[in-house]
PDB file of N, CA and C in Angstrom:
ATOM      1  N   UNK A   1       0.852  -1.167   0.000  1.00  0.00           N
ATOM      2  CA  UNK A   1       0.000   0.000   0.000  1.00  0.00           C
ATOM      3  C   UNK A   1       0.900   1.232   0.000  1.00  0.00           C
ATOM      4  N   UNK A   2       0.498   2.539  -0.851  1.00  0.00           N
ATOM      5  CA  UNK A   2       1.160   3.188  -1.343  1.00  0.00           C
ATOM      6  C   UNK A   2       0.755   4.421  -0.757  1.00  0.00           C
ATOM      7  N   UNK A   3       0.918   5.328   0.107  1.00  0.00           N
ATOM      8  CA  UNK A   3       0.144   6.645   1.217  1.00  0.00           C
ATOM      9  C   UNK A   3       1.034   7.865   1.402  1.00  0.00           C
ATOM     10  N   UNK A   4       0.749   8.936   1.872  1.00  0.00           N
ATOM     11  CA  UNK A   4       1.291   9.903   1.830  1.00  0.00           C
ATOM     12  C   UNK A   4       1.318  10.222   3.188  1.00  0.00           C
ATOM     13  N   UNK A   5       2.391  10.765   4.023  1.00  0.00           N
ATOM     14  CA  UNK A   5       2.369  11.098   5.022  1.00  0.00           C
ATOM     15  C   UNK A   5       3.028  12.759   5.548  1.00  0.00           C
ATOM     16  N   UNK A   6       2.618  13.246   6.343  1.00  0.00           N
ATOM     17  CA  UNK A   6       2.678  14.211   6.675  1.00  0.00           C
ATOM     18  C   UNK A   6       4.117  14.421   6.735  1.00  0.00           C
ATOM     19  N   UNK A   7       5.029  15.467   6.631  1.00  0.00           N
ATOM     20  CA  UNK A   7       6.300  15.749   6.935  1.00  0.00           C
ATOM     21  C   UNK A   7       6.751  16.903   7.771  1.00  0.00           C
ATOM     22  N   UNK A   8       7.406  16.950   8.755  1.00  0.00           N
ATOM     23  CA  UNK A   8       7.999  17.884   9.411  1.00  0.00           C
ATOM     24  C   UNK A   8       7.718  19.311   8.884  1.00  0.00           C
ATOM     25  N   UNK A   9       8.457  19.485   7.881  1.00  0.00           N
ATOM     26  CA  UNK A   9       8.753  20.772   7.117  1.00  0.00           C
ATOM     27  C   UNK A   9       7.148  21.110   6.366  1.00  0.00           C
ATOM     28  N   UNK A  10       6.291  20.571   6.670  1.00  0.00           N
ATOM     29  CA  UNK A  10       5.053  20.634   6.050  1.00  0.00           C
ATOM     30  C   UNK A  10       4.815  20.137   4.545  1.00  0.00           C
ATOM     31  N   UNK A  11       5.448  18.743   4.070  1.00  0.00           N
ATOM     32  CA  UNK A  11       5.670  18.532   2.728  1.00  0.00           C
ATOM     33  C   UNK A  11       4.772  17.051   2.947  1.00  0.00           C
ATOM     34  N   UNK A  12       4.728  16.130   2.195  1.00  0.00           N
ATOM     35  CA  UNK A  12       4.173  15.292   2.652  1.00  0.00           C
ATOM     36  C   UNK A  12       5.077  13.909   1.726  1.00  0.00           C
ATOM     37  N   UNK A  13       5.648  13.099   2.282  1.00  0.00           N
ATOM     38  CA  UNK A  13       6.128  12.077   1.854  1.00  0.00           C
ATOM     39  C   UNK A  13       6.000  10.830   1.562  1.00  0.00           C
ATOM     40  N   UNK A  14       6.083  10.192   0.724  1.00  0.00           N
ATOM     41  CA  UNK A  14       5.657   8.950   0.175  1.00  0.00           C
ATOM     42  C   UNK A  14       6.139   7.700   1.096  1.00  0.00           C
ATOM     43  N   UNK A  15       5.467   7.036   1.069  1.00  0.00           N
ATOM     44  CA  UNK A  15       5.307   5.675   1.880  1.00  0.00           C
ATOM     45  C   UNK A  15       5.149   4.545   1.314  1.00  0.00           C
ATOM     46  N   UNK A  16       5.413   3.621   1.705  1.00  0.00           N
ATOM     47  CA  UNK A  16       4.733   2.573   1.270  1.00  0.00           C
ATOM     48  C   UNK A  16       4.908   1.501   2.926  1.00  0.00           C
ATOM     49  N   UNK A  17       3.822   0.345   2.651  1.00  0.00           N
ATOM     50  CA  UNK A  17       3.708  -0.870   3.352  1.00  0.00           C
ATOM     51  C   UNK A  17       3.770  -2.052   2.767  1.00  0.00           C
ATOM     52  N   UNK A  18       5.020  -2.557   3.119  1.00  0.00           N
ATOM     53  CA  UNK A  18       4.708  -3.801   2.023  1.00  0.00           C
ATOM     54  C   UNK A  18       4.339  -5.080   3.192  1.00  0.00           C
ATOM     55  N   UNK A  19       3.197  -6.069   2.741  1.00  0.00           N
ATOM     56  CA  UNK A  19       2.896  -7.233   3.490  1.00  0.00           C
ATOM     57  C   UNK A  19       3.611  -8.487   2.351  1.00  0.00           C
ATOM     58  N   UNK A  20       4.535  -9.279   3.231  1.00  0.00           N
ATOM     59  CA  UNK A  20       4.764 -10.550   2.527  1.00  0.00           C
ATOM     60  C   UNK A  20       4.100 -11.812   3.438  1.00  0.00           C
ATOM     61  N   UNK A  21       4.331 -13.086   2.242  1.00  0.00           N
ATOM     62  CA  UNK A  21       3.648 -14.089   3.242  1.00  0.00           C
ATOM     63  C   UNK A  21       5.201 -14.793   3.176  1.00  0.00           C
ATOM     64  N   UNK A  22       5.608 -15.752   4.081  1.00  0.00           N
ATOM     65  CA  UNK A  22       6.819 -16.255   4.635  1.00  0.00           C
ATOM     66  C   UNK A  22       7.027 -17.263   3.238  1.00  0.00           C
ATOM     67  N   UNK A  23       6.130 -18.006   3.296  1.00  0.00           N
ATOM     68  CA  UNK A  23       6.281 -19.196   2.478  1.00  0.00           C
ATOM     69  C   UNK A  23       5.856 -18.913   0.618  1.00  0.00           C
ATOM     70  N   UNK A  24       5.908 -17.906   0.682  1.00  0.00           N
ATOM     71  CA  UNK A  24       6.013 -17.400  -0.887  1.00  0.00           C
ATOM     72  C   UNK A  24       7.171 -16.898  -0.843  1.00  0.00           C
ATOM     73  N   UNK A  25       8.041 -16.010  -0.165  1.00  0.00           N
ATOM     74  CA  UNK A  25       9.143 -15.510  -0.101  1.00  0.00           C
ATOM     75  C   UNK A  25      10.259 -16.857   0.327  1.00  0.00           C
ATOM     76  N   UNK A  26       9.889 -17.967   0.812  1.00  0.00           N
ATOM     77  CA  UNK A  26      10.952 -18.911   0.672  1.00  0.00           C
ATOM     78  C   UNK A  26      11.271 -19.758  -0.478  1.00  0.00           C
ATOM     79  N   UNK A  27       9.654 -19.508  -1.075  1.00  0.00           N
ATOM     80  CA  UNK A  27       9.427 -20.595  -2.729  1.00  0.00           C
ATOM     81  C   UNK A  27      10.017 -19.918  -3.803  1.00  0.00           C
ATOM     82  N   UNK A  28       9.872 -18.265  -3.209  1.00  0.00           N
ATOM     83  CA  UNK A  28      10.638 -17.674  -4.825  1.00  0.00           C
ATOM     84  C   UNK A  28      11.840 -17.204  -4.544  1.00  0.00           C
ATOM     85  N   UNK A  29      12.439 -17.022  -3.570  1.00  0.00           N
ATOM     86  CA  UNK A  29      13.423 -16.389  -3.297  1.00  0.00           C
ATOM     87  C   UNK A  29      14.460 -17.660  -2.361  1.00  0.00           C
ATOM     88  N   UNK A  30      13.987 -18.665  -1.474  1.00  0.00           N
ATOM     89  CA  UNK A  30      14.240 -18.919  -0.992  1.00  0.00           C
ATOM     90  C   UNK A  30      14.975 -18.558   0.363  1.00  0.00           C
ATOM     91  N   UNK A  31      14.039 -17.871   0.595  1.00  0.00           N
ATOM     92  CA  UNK A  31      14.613 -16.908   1.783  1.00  0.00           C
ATOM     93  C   UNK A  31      13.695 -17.176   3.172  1.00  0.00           C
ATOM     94  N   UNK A  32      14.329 -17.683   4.718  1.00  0.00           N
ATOM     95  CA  UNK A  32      13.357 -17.866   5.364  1.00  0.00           C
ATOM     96  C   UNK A  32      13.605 -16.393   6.739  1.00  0.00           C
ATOM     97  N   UNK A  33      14.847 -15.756   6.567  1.00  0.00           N
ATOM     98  CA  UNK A  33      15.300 -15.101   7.739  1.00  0.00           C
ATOM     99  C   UNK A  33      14.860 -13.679   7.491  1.00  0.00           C
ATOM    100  N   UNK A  34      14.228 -13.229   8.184  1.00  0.00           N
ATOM    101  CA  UNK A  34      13.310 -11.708   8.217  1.00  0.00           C
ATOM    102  C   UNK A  34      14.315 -10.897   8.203  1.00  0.00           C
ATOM    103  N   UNK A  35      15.333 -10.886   8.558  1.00  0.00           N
ATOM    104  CA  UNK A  35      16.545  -9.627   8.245  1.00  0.00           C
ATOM    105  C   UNK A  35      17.176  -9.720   6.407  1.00  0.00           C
ATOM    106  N   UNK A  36      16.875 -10.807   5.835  1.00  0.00           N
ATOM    107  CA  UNK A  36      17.633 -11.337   4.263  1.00  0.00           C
ATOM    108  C   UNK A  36      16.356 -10.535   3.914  1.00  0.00           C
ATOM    109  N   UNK A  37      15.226 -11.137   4.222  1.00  0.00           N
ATOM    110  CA  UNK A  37      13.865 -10.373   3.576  1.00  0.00           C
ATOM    111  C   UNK A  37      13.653  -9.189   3.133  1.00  0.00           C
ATOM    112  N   UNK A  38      14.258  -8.347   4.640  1.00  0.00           N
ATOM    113  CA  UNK A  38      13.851  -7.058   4.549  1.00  0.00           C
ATOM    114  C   UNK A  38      14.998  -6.776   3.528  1.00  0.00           C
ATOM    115  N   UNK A  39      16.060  -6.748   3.891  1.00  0.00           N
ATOM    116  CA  UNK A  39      17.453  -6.781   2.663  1.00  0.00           C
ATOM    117  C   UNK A  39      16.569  -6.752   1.517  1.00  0.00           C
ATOM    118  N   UNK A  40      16.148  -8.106   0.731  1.00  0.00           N
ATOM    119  CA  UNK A  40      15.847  -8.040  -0.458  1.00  0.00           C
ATOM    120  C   UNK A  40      14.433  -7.073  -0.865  1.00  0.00           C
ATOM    121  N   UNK A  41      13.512  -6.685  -0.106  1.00  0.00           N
ATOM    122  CA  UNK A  41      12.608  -5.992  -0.227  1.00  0.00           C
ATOM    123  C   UNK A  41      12.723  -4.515  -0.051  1.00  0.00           C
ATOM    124  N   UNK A  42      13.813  -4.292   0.639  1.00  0.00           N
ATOM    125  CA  UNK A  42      14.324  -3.068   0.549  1.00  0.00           C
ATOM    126  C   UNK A  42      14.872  -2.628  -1.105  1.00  0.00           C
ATOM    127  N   UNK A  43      15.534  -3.547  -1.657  1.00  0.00           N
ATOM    128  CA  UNK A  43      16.401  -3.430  -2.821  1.00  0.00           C
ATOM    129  C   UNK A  43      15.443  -3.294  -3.474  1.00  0.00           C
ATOM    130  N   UNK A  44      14.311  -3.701  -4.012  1.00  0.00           N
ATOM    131  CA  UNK A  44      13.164  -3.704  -4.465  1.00  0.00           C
ATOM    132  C   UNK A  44      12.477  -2.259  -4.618  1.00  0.00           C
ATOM    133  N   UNK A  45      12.675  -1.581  -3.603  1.00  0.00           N
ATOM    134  CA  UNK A  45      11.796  -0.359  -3.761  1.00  0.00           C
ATOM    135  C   UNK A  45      12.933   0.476  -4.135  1.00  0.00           C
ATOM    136  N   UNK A  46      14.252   0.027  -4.243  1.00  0.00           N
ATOM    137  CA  UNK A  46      15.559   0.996  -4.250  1.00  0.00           C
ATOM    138  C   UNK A  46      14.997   1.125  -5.760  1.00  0.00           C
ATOM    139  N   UNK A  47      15.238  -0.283  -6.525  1.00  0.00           N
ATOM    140  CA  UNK A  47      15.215  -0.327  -7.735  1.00  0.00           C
ATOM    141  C   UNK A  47      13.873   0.223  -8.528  1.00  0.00           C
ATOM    142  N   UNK A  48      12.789   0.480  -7.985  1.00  0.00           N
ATOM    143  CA  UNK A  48      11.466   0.962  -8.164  1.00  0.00           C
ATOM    144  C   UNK A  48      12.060   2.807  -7.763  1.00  0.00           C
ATOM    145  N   UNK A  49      12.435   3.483  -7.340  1.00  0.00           N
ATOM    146  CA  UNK A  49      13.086   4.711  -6.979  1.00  0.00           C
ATOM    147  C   UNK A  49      13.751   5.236  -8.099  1.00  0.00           C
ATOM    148  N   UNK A  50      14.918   4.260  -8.434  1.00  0.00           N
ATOM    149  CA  UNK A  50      15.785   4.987  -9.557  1.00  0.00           C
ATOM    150  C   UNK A  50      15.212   4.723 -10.898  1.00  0.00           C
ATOM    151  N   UNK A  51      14.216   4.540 -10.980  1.00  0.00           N
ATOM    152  CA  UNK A  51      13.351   4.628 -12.069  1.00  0.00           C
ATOM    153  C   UNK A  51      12.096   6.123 -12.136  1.00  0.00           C
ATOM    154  N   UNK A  52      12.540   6.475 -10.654  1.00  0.00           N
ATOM    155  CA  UNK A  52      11.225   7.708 -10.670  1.00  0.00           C
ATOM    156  C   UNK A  52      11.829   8.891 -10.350  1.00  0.00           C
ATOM    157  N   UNK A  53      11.640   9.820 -10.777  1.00  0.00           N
ATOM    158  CA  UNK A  53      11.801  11.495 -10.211  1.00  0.00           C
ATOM    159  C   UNK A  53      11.880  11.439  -9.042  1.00  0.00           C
ATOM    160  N   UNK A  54      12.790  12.573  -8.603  1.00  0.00           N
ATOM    161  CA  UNK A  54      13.197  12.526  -7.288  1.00  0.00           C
ATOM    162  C   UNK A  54      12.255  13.180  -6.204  1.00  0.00           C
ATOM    163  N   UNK A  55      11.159  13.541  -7.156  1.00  0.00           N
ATOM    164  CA  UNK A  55      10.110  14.076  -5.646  1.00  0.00           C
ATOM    165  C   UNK A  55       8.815  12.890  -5.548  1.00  0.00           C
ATOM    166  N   UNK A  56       9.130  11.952  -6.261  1.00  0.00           N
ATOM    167  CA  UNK A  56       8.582  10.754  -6.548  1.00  0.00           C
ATOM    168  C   UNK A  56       8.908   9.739  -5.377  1.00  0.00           C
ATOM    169  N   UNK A  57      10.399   9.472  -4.780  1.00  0.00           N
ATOM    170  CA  UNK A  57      10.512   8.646  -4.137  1.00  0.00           C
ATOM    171  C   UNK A  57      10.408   7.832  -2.871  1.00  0.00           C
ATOM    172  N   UNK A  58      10.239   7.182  -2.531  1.00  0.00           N
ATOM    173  CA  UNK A  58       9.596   6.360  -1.392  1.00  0.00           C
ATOM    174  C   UNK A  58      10.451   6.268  -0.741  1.00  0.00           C
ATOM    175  N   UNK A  59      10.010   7.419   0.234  1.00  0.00           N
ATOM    176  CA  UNK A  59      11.033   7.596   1.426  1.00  0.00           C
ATOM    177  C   UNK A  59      11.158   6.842   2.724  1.00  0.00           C
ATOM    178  N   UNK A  60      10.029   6.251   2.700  1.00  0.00           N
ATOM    179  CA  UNK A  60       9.850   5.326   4.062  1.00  0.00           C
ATOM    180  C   UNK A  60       9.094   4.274   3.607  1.00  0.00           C
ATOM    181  N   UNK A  61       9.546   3.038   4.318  1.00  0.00           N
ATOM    182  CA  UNK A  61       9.827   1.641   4.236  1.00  0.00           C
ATOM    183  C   UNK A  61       8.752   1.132   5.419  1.00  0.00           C
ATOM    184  N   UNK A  62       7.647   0.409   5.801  1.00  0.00           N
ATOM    185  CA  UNK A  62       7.338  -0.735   6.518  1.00  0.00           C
ATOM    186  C   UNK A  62       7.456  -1.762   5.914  1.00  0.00           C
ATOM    187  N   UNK A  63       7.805  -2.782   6.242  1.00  0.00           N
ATOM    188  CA  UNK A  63       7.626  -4.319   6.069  1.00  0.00           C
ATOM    189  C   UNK A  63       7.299  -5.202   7.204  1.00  0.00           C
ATOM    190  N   UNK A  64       6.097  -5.852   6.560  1.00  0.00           N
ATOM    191  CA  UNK A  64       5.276  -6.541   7.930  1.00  0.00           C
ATOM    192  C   UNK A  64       4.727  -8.292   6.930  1.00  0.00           C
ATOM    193  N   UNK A  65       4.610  -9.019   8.329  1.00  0.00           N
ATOM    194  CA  UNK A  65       3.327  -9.815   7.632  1.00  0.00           C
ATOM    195  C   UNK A  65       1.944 -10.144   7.987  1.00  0.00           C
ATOM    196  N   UNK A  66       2.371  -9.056   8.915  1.00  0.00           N
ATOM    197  CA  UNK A  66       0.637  -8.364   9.498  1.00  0.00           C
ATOM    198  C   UNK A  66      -0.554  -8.197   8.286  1.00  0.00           C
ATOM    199  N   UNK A  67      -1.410  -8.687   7.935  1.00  0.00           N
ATOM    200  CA  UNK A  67      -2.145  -8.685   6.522  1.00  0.00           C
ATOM    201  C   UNK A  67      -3.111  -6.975   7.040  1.00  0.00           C
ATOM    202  N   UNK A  68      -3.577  -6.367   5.891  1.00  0.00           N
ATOM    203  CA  UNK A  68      -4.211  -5.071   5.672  1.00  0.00           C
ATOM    204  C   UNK A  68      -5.224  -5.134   6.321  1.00  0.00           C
ATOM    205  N   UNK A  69      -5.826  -3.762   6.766  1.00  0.00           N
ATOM    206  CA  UNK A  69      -7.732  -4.196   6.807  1.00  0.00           C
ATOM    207  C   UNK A  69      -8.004  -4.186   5.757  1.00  0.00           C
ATOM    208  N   UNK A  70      -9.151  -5.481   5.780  1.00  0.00           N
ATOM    209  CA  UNK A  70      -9.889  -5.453   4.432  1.00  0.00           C
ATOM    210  C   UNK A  70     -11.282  -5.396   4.410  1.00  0.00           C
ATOM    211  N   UNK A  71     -11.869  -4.625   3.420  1.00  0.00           N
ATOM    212  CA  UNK A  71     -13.557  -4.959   3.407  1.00  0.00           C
ATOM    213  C   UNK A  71     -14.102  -6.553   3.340  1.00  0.00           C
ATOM    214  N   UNK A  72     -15.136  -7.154   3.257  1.00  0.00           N
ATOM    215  CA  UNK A  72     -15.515  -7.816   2.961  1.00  0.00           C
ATOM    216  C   UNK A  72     -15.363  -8.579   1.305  1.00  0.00           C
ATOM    217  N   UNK A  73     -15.142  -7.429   0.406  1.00  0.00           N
ATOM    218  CA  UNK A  73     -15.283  -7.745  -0.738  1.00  0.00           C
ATOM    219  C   UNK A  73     -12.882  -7.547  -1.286  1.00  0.00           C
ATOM    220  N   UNK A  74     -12.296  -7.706   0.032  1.00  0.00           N
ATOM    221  CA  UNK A  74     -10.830  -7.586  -0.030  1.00  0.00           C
ATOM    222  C   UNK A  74     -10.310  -6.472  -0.638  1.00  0.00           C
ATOM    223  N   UNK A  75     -11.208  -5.353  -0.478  1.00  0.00           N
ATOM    224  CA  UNK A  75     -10.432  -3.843  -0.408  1.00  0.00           C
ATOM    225  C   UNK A  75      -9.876  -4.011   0.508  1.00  0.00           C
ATOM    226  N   UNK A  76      -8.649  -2.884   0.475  1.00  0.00           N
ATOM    227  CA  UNK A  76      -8.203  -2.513   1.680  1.00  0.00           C
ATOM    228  C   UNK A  76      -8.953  -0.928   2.551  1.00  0.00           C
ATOM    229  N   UNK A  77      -9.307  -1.288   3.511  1.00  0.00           N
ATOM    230  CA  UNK A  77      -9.512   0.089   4.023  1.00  0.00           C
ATOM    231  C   UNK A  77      -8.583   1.275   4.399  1.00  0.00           C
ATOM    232  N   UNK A  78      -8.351   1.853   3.608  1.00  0.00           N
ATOM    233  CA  UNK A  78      -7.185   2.884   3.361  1.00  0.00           C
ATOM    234  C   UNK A  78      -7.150   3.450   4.699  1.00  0.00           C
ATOM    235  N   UNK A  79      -8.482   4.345   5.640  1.00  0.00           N
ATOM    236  CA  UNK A  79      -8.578   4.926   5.788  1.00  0.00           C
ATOM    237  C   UNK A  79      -8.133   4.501   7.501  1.00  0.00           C
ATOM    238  N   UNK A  80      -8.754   3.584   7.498  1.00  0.00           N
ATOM    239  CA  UNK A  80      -8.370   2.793   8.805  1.00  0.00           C
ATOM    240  C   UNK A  80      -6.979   2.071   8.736  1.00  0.00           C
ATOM    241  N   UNK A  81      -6.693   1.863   7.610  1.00  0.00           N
ATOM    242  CA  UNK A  81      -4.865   1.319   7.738  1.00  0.00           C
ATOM    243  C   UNK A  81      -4.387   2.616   8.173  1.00  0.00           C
ATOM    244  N   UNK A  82      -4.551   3.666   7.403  1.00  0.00           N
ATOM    245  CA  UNK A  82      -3.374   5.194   7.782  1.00  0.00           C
ATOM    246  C   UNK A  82      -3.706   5.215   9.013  1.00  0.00           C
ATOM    247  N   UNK A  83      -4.558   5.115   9.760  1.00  0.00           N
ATOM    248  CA  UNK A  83      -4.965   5.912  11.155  1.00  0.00           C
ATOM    249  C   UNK A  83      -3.666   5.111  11.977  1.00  0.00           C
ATOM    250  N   UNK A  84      -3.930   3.332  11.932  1.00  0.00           N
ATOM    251  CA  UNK A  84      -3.151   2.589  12.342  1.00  0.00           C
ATOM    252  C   UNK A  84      -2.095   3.118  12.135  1.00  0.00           C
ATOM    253  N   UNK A  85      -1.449   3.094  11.108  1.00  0.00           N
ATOM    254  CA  UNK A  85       0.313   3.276  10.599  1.00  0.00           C
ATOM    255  C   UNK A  85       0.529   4.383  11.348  1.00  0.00           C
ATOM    256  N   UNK A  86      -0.478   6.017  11.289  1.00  0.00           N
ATOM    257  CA  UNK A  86      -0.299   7.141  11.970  1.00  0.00           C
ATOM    258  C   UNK A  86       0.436   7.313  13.425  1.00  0.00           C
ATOM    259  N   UNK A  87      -0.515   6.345  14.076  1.00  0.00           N
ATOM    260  CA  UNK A  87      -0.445   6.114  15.705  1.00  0.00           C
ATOM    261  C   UNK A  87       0.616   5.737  15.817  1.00  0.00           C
ATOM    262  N   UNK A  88       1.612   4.971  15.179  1.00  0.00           N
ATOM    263  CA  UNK A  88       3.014   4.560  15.673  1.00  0.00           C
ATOM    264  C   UNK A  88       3.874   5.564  15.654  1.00  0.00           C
TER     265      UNK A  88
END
């Protein structure tokens, strides 16, 4: 999930949340240790970055495998994820 967050200087900065599941990340990557993970999922958004303008880029990183709120019909509830992410 892709959100904008408030910034110090009054600017607002790009975010993202990424959710993985363990056992897809060991089948394709073969990876079972949450520090290699974040490593390779980090590189991931590096490489998604130097492809975009620099007021474009995703300045902050969660990685969880905490799954989203979802509606019933598997939206995510945007509105109630930010509040969550906010509070931390």
């Amino acid at each position: 999930m892709v959100y904008g967050k408030p910034d110090k200087d009054g600017d607002t900065k790009i975010c993202v949340k990424i959710v993985y599941d363990k056992d897809i990340m060991e089948e394709m990557y073969g990876l079972k240790e949450e520090d290699k993970i974040f490593e390779l999922l980090t590189k991931k958004v590096k490489e998604v970055n130097k492809k975009m303008p620099a007021y474009k880029y995703i300045r902050e990183v969660m990685i969880t495998t905490e799954p989203l709120i979802k509606t019933t019909t598997a939206k995510i509830k945007r509105h109630e994820e930010l509040a969550k992410i906010l509070q931390k």
